[in-house]
C-alpha atoms as a PDB file:
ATOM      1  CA  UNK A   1      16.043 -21.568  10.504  1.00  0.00           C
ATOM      2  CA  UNK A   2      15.280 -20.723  14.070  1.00  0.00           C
ATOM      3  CA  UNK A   3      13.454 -22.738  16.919  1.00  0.00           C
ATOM      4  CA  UNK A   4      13.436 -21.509  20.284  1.00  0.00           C
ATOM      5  CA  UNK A   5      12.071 -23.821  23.340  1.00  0.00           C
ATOM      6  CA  UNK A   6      10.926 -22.468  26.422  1.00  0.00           C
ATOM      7  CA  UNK A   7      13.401 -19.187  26.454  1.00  0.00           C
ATOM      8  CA  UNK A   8      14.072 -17.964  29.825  1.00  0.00           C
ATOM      9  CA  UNK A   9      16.343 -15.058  30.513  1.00  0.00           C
ATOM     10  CA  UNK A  10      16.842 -13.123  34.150  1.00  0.00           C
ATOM     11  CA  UNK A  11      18.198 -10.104  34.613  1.00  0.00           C
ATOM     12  CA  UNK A  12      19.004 -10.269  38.433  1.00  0.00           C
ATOM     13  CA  UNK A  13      15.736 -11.359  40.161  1.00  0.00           C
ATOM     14  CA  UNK A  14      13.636  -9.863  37.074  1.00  0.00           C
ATOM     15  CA  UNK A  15      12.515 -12.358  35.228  1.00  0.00           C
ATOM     16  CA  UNK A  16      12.340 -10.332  31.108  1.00  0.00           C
ATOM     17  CA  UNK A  17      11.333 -13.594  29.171  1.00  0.00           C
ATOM     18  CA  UNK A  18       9.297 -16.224  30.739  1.00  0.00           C
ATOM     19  CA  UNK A  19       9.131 -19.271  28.557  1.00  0.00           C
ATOM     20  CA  UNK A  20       8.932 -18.170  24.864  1.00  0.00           C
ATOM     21  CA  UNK A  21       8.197 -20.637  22.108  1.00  0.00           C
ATOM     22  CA  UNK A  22       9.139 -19.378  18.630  1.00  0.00           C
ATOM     23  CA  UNK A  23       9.852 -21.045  15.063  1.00  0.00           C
ATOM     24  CA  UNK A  24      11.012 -19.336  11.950  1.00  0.00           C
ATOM     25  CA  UNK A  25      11.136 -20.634   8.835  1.00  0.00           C
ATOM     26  CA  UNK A  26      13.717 -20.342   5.833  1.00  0.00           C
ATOM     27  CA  UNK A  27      12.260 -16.751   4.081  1.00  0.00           C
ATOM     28  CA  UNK A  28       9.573 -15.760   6.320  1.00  0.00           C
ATOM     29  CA  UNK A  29       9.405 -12.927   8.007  1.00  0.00           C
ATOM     30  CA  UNK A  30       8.354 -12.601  11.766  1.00  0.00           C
ATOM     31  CA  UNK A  31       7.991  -9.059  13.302  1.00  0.00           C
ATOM     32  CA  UNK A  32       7.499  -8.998  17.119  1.00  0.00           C
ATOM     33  CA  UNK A  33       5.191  -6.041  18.830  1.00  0.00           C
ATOM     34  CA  UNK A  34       4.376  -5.329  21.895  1.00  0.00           C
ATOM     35  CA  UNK A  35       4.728  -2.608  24.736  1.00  0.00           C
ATOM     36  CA  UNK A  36       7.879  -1.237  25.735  1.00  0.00           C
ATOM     37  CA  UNK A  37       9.206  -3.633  28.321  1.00  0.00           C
ATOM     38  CA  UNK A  38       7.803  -6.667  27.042  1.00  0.00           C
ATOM     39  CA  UNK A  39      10.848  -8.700  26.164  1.00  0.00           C
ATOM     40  CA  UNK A  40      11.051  -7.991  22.658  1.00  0.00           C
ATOM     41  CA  UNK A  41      14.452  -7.026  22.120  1.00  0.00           C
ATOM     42  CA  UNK A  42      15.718  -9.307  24.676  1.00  0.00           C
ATOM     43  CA  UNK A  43      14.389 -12.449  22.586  1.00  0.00           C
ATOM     44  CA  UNK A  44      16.520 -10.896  19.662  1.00  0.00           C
ATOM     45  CA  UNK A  45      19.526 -10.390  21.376  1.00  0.00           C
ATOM     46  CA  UNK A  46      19.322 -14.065  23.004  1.00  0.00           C
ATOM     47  CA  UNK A  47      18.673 -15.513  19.385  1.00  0.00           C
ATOM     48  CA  UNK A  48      22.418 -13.735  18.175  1.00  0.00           C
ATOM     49  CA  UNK A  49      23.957 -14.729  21.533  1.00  0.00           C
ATOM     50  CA  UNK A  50      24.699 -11.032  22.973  1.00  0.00           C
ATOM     51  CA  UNK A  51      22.479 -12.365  25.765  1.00  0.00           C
ATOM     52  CA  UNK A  52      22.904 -15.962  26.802  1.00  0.00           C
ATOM     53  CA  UNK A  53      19.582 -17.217  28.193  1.00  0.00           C
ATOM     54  CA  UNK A  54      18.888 -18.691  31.314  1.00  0.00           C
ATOM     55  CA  UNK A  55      17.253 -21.410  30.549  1.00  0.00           C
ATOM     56  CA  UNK A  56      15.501 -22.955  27.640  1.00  0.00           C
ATOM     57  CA  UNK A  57      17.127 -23.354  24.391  1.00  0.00           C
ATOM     58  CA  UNK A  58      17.837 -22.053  20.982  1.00  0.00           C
ATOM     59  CA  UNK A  59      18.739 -23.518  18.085  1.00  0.00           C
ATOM     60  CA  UNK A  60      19.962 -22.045  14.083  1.00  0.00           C
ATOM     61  CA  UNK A  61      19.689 -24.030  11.183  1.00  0.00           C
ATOM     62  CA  UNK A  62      19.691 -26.825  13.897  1.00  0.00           C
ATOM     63  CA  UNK A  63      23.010 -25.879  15.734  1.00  0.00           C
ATOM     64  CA  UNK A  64      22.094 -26.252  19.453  1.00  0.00           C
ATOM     65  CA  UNK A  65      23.332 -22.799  20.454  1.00  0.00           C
ATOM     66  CA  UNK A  66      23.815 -23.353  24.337  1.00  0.00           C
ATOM     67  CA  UNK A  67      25.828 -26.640  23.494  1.00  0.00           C
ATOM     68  CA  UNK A  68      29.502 -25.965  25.050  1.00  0.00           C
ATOM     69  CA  UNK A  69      30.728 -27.631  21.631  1.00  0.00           C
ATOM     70  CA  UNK A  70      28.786 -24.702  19.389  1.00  0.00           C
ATOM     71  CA  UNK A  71      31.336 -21.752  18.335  1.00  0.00           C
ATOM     72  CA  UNK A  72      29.363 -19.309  18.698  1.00  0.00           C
ATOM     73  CA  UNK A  73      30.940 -17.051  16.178  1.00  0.00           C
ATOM     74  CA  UNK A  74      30.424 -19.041  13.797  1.00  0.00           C
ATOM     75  CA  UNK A  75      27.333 -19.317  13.913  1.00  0.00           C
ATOM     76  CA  UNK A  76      26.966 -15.649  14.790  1.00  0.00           C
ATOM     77  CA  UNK A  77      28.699 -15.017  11.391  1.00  0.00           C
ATOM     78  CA  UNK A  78      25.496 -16.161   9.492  1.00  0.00           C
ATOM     79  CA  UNK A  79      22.897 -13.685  11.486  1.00  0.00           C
ATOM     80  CA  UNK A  80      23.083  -9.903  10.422  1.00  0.00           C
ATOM     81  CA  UNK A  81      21.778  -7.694  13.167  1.00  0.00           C
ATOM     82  CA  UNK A  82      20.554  -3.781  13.256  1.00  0.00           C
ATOM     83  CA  UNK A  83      20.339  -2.079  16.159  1.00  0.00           C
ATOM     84  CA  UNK A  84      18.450   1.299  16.822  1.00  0.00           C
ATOM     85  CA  UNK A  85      21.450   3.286  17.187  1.00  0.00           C
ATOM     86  CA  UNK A  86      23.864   2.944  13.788  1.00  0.00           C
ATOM     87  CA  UNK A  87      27.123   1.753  15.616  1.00  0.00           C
ATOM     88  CA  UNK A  88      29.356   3.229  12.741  1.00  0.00           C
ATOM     89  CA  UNK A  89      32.527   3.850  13.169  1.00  0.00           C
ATOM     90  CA  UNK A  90      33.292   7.484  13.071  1.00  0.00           C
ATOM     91  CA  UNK A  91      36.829   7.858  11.184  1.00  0.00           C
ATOM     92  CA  UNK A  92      35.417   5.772   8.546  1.00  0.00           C
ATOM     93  CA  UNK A  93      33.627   6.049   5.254  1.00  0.00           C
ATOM     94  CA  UNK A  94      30.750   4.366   4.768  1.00  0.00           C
ATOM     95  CA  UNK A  95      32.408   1.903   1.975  1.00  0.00           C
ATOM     96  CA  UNK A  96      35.217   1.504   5.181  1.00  0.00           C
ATOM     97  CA  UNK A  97      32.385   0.698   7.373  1.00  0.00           C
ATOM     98  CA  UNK A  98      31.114  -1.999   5.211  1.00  0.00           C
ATOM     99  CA  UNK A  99      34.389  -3.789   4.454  1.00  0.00           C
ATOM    100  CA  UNK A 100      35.886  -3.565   7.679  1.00  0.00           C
ATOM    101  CA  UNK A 101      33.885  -6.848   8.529  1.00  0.00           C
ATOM    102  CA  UNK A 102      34.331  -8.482   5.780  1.00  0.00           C
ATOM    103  CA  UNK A 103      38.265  -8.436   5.747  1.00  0.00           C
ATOM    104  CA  UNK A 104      38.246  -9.324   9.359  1.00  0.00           C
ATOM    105  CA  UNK A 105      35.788 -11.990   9.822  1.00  0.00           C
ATOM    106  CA  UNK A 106      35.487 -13.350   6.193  1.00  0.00           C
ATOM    107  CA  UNK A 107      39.262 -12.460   5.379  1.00  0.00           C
ATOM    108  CA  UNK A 108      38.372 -11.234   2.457  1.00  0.00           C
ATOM    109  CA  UNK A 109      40.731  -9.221   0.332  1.00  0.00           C
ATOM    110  CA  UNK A 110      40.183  -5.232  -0.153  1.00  0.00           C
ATOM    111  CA  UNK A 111      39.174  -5.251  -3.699  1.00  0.00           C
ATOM    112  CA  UNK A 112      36.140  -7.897  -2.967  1.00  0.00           C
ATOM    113  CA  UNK A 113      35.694  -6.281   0.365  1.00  0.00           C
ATOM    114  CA  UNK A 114      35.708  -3.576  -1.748  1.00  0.00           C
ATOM    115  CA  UNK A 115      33.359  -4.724  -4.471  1.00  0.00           C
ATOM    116  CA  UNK A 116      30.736  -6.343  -2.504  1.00  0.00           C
ATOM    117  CA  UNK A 117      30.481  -3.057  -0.258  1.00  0.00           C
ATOM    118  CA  UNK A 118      29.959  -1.037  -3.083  1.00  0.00           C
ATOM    119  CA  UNK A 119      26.965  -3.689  -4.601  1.00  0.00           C
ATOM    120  CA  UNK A 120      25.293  -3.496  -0.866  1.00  0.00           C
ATOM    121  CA  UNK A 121      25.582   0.361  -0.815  1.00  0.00           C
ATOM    122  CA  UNK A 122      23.819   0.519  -4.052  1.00  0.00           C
ATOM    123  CA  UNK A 123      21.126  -1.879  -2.559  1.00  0.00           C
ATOM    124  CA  UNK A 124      20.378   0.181   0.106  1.00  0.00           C
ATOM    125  CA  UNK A 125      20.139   3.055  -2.552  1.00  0.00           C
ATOM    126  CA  UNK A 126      23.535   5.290  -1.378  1.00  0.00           C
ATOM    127  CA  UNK A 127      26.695   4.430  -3.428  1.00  0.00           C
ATOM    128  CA  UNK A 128      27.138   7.932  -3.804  1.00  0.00           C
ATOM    129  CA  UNK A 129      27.875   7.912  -0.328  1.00  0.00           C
ATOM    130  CA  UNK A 130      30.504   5.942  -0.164  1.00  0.00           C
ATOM    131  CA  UNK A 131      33.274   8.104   0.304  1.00  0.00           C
ATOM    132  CA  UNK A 132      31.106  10.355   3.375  1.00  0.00           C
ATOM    133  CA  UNK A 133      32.016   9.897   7.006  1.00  0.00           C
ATOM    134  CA  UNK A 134      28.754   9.357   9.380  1.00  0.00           C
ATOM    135  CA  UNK A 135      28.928  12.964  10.681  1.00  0.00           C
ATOM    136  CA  UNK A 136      28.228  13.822   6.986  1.00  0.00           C
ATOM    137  CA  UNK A 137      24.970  11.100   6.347  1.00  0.00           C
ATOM    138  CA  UNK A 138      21.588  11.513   7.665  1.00  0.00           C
ATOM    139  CA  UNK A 139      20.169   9.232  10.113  1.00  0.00           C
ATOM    140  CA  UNK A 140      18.725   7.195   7.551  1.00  0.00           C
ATOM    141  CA  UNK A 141      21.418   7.056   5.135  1.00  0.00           C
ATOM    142  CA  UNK A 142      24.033   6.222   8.545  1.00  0.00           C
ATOM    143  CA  UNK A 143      21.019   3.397   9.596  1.00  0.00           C
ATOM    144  CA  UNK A 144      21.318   1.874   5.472  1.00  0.00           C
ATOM    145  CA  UNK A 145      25.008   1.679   6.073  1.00  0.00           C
ATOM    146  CA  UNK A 146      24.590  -0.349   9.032  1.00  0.00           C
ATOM    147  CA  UNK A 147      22.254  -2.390   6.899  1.00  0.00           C
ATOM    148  CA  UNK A 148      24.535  -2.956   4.129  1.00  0.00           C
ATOM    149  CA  UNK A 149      27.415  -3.440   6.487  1.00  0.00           C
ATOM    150  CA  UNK A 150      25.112  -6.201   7.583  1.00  0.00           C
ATOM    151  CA  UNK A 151      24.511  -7.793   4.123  1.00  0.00           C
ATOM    152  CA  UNK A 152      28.141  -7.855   3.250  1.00  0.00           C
ATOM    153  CA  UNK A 153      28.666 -10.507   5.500  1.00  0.00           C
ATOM    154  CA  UNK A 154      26.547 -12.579   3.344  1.00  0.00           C
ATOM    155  CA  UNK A 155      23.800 -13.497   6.178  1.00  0.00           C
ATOM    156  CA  UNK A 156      21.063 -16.257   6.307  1.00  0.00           C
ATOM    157  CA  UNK A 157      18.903 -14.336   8.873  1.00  0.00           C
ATOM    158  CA  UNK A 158      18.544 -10.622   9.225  1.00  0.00           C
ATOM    159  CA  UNK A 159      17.432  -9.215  12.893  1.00  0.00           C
ATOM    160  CA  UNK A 160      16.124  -5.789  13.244  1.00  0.00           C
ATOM    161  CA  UNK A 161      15.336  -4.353  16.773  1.00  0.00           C
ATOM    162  CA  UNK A 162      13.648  -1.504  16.557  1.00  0.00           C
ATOM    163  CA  UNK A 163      15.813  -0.069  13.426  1.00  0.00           C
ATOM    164  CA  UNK A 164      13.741   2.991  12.706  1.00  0.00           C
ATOM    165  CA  UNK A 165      12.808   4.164  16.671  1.00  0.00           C
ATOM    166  CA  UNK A 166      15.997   6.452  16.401  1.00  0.00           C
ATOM    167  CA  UNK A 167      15.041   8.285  13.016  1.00  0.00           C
ATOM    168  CA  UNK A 168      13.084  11.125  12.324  1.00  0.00           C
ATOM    169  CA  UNK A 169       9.380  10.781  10.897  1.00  0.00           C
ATOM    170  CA  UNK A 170      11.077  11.389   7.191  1.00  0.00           C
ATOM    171  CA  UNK A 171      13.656   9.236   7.168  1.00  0.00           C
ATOM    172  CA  UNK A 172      12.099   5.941   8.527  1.00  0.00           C
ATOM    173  CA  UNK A 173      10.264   5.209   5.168  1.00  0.00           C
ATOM    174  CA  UNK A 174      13.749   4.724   3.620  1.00  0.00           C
ATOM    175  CA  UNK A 175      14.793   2.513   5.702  1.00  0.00           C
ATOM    176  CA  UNK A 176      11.791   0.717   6.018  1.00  0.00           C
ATOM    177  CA  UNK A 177      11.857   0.593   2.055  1.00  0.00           C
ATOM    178  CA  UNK A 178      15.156  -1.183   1.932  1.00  0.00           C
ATOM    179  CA  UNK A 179      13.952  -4.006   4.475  1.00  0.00           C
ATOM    180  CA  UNK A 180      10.678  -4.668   2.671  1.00  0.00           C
ATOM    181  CA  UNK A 181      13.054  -4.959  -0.340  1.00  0.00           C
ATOM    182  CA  UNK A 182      14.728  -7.714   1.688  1.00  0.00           C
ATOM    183  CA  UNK A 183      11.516  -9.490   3.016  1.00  0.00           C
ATOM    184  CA  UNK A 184      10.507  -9.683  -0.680  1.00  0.00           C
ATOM    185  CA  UNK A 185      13.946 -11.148  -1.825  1.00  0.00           C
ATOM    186  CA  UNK A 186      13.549 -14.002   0.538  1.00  0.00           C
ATOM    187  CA  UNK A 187      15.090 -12.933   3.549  1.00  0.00           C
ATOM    188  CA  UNK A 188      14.842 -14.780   6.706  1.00  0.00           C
ATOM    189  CA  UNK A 189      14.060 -12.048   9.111  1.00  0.00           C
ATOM    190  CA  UNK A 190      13.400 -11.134  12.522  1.00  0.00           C
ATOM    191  CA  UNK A 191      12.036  -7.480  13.246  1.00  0.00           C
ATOM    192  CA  UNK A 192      10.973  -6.114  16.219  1.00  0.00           C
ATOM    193  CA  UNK A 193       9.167  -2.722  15.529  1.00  0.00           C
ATOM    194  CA  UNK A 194       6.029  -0.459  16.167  1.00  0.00           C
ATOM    195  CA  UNK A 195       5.746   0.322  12.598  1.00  0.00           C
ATOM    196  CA  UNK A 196       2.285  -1.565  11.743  1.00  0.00           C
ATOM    197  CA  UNK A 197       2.116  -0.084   8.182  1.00  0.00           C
ATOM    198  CA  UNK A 198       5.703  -2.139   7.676  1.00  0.00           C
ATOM    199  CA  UNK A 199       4.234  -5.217   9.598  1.00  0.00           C
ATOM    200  CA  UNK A 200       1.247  -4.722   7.403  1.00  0.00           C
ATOM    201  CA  UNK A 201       3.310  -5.105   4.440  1.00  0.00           C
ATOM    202  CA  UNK A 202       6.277  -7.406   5.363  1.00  0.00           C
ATOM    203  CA  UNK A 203       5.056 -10.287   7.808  1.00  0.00           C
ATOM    204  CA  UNK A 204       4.246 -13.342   7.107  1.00  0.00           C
ATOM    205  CA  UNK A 205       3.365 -13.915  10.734  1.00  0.00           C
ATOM    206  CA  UNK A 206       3.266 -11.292  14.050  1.00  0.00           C
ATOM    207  CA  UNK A 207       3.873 -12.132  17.440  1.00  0.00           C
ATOM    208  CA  UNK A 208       2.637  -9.867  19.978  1.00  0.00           C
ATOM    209  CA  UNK A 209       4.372  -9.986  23.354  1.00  0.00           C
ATOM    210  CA  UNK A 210       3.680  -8.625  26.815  1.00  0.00           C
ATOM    211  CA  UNK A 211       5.567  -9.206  30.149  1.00  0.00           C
ATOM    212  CA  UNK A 212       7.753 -11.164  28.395  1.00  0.00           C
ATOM    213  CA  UNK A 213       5.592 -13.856  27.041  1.00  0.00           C
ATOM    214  CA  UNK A 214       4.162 -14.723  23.550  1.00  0.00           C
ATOM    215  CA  UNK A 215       0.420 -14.114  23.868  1.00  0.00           C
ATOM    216  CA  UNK A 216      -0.425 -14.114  20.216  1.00  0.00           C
ATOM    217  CA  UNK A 217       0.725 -15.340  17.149  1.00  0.00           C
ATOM    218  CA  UNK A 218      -1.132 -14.640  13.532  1.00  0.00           C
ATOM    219  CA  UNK A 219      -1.025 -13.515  10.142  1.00  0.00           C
ATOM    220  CA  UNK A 220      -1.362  -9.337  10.189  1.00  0.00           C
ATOM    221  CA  UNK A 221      -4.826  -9.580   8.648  1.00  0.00           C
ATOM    222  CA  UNK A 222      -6.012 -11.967  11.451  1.00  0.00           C
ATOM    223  CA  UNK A 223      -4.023  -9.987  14.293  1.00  0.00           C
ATOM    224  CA  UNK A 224      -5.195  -6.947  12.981  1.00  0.00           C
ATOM    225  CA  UNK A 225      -9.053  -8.248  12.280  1.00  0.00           C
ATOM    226  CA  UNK A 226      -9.670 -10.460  14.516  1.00  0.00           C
ATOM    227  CA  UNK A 227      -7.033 -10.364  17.836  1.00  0.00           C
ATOM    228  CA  UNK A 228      -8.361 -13.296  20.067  1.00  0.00           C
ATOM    229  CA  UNK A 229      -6.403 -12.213  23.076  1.00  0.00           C
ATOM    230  CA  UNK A 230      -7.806  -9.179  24.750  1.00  0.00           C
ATOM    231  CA  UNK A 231      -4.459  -7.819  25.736  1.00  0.00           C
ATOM    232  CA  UNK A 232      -3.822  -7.835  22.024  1.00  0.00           C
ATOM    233  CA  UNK A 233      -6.881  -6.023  21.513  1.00  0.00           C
ATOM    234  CA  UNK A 234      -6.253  -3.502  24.110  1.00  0.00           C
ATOM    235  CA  UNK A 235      -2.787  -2.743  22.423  1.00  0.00           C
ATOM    236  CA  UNK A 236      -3.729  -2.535  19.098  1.00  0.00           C
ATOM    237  CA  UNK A 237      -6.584  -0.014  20.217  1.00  0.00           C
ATOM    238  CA  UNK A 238      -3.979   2.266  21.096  1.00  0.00           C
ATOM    239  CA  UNK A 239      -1.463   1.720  18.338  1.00  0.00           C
ATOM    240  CA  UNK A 240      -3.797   1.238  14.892  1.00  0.00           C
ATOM    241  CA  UNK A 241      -4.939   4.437  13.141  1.00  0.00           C
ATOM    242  CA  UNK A 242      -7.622   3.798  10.898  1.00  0.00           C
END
């Protein structure tokens, strides 16, 4: 679903990603750790095209996403993406905030728009909120409408930076719920988080990152038991509670 070749990406003379190799396949799930600063979220943004890489190249479901002929849209239309902060719009509801998307982008009508909101709202667990503005939902419930504002669109690959580092300690189980629902459904999904518990649970592979290269890829148990790098080591010293 995704292949990335030698990924490069400057920001002014800093150099954030320095040559990153990544494949991910139809329905697995890849988390990315790694210390603040590492090029995590950059990689993410670069695979949806917010930030266009320097060099190197990526490509989704084979579409050679630095080729001038590649509308980037469209292909942009088939990856869901969930930031830390909720993005909602204000002066809508949460059913508005869902369908908004759809009607624009998929031109769908507002009684499907309207429908399929209301089927992702109850997947997330909140179609009782439908009718509530943001100022009225908890950070949880605004970061599940972002989610199924996401899934509306009908995705083939779900990207998650850091979707949970803006909650509070209560509410980032719920959230975390409705994404392991996802990984278990088949989603193809790319999560950068420091939630190892989740990673634990969800990944089919981890990548840990530092100064903006891969240094280790694994299953959880083997990154977890037996980290060959020792910069992975050192990290998950720090991070793991036993």
């Amino acid at each position: 679903m995704i292949v990335i070749n030698d990924l490069h990406k400057y920001f002014g003379q800093i150099e954030a990603v320095k040559g990153v190799d990544l494949t991910v396949r139809q329905g697995e799930v890849v988390i990315i750790i790694g210390p603040s600063g590492s090029g995590k979220s950059t990689v993410l943004r670069c695979i949806n095209h917010l930030e266009t890489p320097t060099n190197g190249a990526i490509y989704i479901e084979g579409v050679h996403l630095e080729d001038k002929a590649t509308n980037i849209n469209t292909v942009r239309a088939e990856v869901g993406m969930v930031f830390q902060q909720f993005n909602l719009f204000p002066h809508l509801t949460a059913l508005e905030n869902v369908t908004i998307a759809q009607r624009l982008v998929r031109k769908r009508s507002k009684a499907e728009a309207d429908r399929i909101g209301m089927e992702q709202l109850t997947r997330v667990g909140i179609p009782e909120k439908a009718d509530a503005y943001p100022r009225q939902l908890s950070g949880g419930q605004q970061q599940r409408v972002a989610i199924a504002r996401s899934l509306a669109m009908n995705p083939k690959i779900m990207l998650f930076d850091e979707p949970t580092s803006a909650l509070d300690p209560e509410m980032i189980k719920e959230v975390l719920d409705v994404m392991l629902d996802l990984a278990k459904e088949g989603m193809t999904m790319v999560v950068v988080t420091h939630e190892m518990g989740f990673a634990r649970s969800a990944a089919d592979r981890m990548v840990f990152m530092d100064g903006g290269q891969v240094v280790e890829i694994a299953s959880p148990h083997d990154l977890y038991n037996n980290p060959q790098s020792d910069r992975t080591k050192l990290f998950l010293s720090k991070i793991l509670t036993h």
